[in-house]
N, C-alpha and C. Protein backbone atom coordinates (compact mmCIF):
# COMPACT_ATOMS: atom_id res chain seq x y z
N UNK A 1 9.34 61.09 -88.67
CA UNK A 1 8.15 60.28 -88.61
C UNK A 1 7.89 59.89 -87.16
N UNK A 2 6.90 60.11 -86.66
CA UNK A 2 6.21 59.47 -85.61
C UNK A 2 5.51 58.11 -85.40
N UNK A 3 6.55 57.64 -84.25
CA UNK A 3 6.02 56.04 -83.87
C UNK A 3 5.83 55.38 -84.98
N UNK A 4 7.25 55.17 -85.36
CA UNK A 4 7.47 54.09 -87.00
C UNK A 4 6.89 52.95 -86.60
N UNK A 5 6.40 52.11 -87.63
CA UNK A 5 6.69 50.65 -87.78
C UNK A 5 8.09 50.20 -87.64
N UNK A 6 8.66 49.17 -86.41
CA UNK A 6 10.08 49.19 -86.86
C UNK A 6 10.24 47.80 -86.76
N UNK A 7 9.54 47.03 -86.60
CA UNK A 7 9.66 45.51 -86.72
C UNK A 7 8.76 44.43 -86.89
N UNK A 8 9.05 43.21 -87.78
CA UNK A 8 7.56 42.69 -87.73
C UNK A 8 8.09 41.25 -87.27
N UNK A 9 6.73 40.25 -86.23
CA UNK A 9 7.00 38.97 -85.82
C UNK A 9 5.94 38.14 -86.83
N UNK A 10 6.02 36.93 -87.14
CA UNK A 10 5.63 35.69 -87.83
C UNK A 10 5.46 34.88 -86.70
N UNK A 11 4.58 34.44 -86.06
CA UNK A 11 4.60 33.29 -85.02
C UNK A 11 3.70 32.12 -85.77
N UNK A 12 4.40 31.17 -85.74
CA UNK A 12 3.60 29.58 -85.83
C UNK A 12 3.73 28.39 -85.69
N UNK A 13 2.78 27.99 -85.81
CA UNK A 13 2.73 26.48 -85.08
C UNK A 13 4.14 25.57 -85.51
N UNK A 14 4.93 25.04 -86.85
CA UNK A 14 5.78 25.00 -86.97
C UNK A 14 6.71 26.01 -87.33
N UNK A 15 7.81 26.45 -85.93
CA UNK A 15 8.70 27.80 -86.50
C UNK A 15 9.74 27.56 -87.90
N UNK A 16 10.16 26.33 -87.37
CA UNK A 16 11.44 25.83 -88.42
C UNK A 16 11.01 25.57 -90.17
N UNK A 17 9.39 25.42 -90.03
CA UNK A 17 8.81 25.23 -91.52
C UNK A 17 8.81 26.63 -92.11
N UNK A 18 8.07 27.54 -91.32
CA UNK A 18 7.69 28.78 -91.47
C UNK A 18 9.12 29.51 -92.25
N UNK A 19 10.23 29.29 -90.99
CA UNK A 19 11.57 29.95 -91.15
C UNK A 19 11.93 30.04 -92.61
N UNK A 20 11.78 28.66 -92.80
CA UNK A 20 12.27 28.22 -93.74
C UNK A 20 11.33 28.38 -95.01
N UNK A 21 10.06 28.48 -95.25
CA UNK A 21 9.79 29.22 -96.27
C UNK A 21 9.61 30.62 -97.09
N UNK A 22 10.14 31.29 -95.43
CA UNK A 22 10.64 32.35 -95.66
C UNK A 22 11.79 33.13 -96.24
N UNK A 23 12.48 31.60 -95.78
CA UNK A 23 14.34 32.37 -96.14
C UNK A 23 13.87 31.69 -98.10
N UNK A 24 13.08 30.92 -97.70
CA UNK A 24 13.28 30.75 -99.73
C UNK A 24 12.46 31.26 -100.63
N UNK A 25 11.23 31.82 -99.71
CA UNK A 25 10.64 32.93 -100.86
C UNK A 25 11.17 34.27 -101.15
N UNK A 26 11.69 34.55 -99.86
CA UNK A 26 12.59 36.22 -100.12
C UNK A 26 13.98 36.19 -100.35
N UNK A 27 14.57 35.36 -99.41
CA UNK A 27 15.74 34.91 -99.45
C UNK A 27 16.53 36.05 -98.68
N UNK A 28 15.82 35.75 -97.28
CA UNK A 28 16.01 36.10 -96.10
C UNK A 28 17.08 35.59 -95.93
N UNK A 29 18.23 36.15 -94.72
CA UNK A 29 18.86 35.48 -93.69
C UNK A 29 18.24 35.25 -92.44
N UNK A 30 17.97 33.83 -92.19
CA UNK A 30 17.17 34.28 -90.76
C UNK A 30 18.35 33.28 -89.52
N UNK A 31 18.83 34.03 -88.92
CA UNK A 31 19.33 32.76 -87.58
C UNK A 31 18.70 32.66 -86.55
N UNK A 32 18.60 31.40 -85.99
CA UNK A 32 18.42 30.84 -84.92
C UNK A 32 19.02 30.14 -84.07
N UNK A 33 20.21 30.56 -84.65
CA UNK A 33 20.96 30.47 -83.22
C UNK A 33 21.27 30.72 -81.85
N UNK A 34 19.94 30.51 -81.40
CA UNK A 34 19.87 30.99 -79.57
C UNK A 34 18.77 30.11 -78.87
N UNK A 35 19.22 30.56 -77.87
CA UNK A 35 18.44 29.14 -76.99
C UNK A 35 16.70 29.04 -76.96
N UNK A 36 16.43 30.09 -77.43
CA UNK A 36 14.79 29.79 -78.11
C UNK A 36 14.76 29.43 -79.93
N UNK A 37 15.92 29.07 -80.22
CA UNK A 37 15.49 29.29 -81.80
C UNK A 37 14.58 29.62 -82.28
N UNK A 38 14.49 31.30 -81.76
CA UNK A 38 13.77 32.58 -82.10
C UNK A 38 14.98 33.18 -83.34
N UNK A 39 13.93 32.85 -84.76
CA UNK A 39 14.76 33.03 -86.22
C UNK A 39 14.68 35.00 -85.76
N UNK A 40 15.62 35.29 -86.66
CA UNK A 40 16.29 36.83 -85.73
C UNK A 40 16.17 36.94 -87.70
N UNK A 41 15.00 38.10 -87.89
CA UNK A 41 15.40 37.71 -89.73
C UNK A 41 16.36 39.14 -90.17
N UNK A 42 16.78 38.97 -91.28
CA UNK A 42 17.60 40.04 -91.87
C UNK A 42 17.09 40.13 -93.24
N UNK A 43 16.36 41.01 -93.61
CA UNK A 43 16.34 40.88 -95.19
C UNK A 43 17.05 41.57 -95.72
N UNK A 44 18.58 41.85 -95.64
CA UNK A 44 19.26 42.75 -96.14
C UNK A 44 18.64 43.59 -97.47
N UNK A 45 17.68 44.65 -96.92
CA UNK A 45 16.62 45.50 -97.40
C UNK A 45 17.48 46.59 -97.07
N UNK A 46 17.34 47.49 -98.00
CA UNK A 46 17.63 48.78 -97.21
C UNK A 46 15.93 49.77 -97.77
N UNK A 47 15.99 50.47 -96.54
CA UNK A 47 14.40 50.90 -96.77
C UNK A 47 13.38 50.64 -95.87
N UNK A 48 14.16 48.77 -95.28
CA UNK A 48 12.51 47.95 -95.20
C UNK A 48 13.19 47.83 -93.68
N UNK A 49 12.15 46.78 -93.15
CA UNK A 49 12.70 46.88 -91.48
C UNK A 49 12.85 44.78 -91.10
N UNK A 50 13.33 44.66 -90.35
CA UNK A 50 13.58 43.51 -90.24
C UNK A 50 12.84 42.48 -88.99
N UNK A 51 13.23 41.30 -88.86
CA UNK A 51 11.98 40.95 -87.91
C UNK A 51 12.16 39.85 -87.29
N UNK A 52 11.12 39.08 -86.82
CA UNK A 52 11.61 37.38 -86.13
C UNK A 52 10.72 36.27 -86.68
N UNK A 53 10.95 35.54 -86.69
CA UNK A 53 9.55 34.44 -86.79
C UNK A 53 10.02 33.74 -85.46
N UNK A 54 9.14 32.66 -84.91
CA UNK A 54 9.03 31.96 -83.45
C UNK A 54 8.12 31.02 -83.35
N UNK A 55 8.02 30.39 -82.57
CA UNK A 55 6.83 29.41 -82.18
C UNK A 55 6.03 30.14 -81.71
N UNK A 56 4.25 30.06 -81.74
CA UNK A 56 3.68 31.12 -80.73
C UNK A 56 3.21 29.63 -79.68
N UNK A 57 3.66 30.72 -78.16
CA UNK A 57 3.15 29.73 -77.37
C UNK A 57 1.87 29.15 -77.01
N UNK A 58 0.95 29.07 -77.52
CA UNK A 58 -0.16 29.00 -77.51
C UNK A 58 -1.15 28.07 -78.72
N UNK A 59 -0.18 27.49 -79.59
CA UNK A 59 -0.14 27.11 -80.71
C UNK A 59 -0.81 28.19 -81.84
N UNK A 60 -1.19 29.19 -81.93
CA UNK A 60 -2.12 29.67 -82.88
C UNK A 60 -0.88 30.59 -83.91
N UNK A 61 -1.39 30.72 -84.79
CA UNK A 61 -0.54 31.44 -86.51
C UNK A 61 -0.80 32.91 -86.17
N UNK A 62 0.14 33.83 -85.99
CA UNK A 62 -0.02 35.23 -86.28
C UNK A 62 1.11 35.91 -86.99
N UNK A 63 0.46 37.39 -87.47
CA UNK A 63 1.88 38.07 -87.58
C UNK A 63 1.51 39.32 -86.71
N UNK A 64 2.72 39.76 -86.44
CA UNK A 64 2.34 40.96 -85.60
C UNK A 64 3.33 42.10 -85.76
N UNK A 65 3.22 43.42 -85.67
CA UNK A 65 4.32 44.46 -85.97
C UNK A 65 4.39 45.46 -85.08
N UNK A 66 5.42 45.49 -84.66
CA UNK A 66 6.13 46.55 -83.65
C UNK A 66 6.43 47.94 -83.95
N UNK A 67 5.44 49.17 -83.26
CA UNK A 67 5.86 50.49 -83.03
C UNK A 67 7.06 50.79 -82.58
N UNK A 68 7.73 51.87 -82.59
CA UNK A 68 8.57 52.40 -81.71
C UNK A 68 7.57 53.81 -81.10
N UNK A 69 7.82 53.93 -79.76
CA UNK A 69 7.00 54.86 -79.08
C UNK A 69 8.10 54.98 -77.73
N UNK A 70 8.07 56.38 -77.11
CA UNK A 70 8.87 56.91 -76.02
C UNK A 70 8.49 56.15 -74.59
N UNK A 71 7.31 55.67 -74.16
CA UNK A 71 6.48 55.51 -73.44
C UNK A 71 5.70 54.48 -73.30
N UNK A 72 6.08 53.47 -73.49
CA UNK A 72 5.35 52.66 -73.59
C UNK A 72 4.38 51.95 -72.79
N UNK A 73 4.30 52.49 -71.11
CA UNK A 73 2.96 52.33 -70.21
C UNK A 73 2.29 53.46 -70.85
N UNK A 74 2.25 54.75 -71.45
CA UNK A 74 1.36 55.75 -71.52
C UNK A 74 0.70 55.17 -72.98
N UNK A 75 1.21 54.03 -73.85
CA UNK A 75 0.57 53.95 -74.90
C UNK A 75 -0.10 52.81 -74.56
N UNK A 76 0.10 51.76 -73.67
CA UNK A 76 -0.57 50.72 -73.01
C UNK A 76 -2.14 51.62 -72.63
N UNK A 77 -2.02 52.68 -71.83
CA UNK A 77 -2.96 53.10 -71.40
C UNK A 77 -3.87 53.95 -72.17
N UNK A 78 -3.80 54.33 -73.14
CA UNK A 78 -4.06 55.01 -74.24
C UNK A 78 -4.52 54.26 -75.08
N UNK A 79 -4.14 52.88 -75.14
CA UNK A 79 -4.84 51.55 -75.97
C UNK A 79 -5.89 51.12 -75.05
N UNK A 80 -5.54 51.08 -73.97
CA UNK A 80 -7.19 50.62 -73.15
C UNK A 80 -8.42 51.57 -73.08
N UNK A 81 -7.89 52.75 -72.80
CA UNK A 81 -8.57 53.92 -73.25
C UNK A 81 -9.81 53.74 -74.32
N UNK A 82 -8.84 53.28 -75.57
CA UNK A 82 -9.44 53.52 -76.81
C UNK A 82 -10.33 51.93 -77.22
N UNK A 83 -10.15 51.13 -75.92
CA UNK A 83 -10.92 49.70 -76.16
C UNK A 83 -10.04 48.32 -76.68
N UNK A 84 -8.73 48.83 -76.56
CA UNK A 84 -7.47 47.64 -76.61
C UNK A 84 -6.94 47.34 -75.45
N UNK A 85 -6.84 46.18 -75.04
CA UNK A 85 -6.11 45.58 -73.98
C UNK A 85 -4.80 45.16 -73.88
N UNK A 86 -4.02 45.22 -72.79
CA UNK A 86 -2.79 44.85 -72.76
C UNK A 86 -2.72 43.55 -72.26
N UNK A 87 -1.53 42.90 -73.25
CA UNK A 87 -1.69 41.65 -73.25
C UNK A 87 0.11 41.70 -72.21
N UNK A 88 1.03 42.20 -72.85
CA UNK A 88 2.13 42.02 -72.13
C UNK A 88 2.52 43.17 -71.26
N UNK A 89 3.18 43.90 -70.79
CA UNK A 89 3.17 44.52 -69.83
C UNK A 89 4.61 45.04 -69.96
N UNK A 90 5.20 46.72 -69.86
CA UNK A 90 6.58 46.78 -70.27
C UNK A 90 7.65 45.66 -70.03
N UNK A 91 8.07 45.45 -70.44
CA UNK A 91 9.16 44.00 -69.94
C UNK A 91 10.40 44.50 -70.57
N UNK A 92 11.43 43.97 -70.02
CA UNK A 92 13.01 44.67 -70.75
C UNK A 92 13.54 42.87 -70.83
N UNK A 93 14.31 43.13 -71.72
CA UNK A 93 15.34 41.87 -72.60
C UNK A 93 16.59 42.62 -72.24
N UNK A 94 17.13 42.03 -71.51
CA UNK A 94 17.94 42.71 -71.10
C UNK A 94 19.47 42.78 -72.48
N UNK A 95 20.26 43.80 -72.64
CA UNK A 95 20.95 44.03 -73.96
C UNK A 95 19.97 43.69 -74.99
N UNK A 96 19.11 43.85 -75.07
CA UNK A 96 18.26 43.74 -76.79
C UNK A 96 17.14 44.58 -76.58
N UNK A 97 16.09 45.01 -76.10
CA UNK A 97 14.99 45.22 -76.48
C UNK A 97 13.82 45.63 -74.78
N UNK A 98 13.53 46.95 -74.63
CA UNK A 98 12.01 46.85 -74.11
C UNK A 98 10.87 47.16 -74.95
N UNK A 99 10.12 46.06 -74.17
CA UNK A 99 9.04 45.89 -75.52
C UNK A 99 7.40 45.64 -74.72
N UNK A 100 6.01 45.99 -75.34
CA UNK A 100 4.83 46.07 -74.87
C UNK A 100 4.15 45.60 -75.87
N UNK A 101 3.16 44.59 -75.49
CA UNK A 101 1.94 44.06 -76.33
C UNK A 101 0.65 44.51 -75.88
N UNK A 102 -0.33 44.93 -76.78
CA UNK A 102 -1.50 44.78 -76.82
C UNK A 102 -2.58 44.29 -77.53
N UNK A 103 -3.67 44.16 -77.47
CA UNK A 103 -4.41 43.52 -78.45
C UNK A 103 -5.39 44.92 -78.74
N UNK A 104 -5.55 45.09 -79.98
CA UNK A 104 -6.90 46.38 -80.40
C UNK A 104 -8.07 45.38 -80.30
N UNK A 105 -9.13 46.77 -80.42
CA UNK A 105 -10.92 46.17 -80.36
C UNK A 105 -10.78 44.82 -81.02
N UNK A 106 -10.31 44.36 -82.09
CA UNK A 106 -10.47 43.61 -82.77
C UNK A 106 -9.72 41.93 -82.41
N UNK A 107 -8.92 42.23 -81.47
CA UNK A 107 -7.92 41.02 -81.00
C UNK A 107 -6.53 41.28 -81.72
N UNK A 108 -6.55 41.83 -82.57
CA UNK A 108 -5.12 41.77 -83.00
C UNK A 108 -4.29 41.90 -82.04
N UNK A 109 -2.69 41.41 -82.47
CA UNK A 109 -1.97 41.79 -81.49
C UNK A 109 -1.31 42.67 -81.63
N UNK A 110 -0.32 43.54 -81.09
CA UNK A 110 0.26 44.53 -81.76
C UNK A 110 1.84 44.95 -80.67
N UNK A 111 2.63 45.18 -80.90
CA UNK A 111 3.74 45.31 -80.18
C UNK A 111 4.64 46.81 -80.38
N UNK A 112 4.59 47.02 -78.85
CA UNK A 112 5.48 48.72 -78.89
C UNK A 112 6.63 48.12 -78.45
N UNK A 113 7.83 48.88 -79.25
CA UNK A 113 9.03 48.74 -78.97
C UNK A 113 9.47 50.08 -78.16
N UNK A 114 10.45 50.23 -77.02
CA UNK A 114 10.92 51.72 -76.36
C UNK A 114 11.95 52.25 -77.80
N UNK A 115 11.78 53.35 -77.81
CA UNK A 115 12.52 54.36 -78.98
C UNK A 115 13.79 54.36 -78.37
């Protein structure tokens, strides 16, 4: 499969409410144990893909879901191309994750993960 879905974020205004109605409608594991208590979720799914919930900084409610793609300035540019803007810019986490945001025509947000 090409450029899976491989992760999805929950951002909102209260993270710890959110977290938490999450871990009790699915009955998630989610921790937050780290210095953003950025919930790290696990739905011990097999099949399905796993994800975060967070505060969004900005106060506003979204969800948003992460590609995996090889390239992730060539898909930045390929989204502006097509009338989506880049909102974040490759960035590396260092031991966890490089990762790219954009927004499509529509504002959504949308997030590439490096393969």
């Amino acid at each position: 499969m090409r450029n899976p879905v491989v992760r999805f974020q929950i951002q909102a205004k209260d993270h710890e409410k959110i977290q938490a109605f999450y871990k009790d409608l699915f009955d998630w594991h989610i921790d937050n144990n780290n210095p953003f208590n950025y919930g790290m979720v696990d739905t011990h799914a097999e099949g399905g893909i796993n994800g975060g919930i967070a505060s969004a900084n900005d106060g506003t409610s979204r969800v948003t879901f992460y590609a995996q793609v090889d390239d992730l300035q060539a898909y930045l540019d390929k989204a502006e191309r097509l009338g989506g803007k880049t909102v974040l810019p490759p960035m590396e986490i260092p031991d966890t994750v490089t990762l790219a945001m954009f927004s499509d025509p529509e504002g959504n947000l949308i997030g590439l993960m490096k393969g």
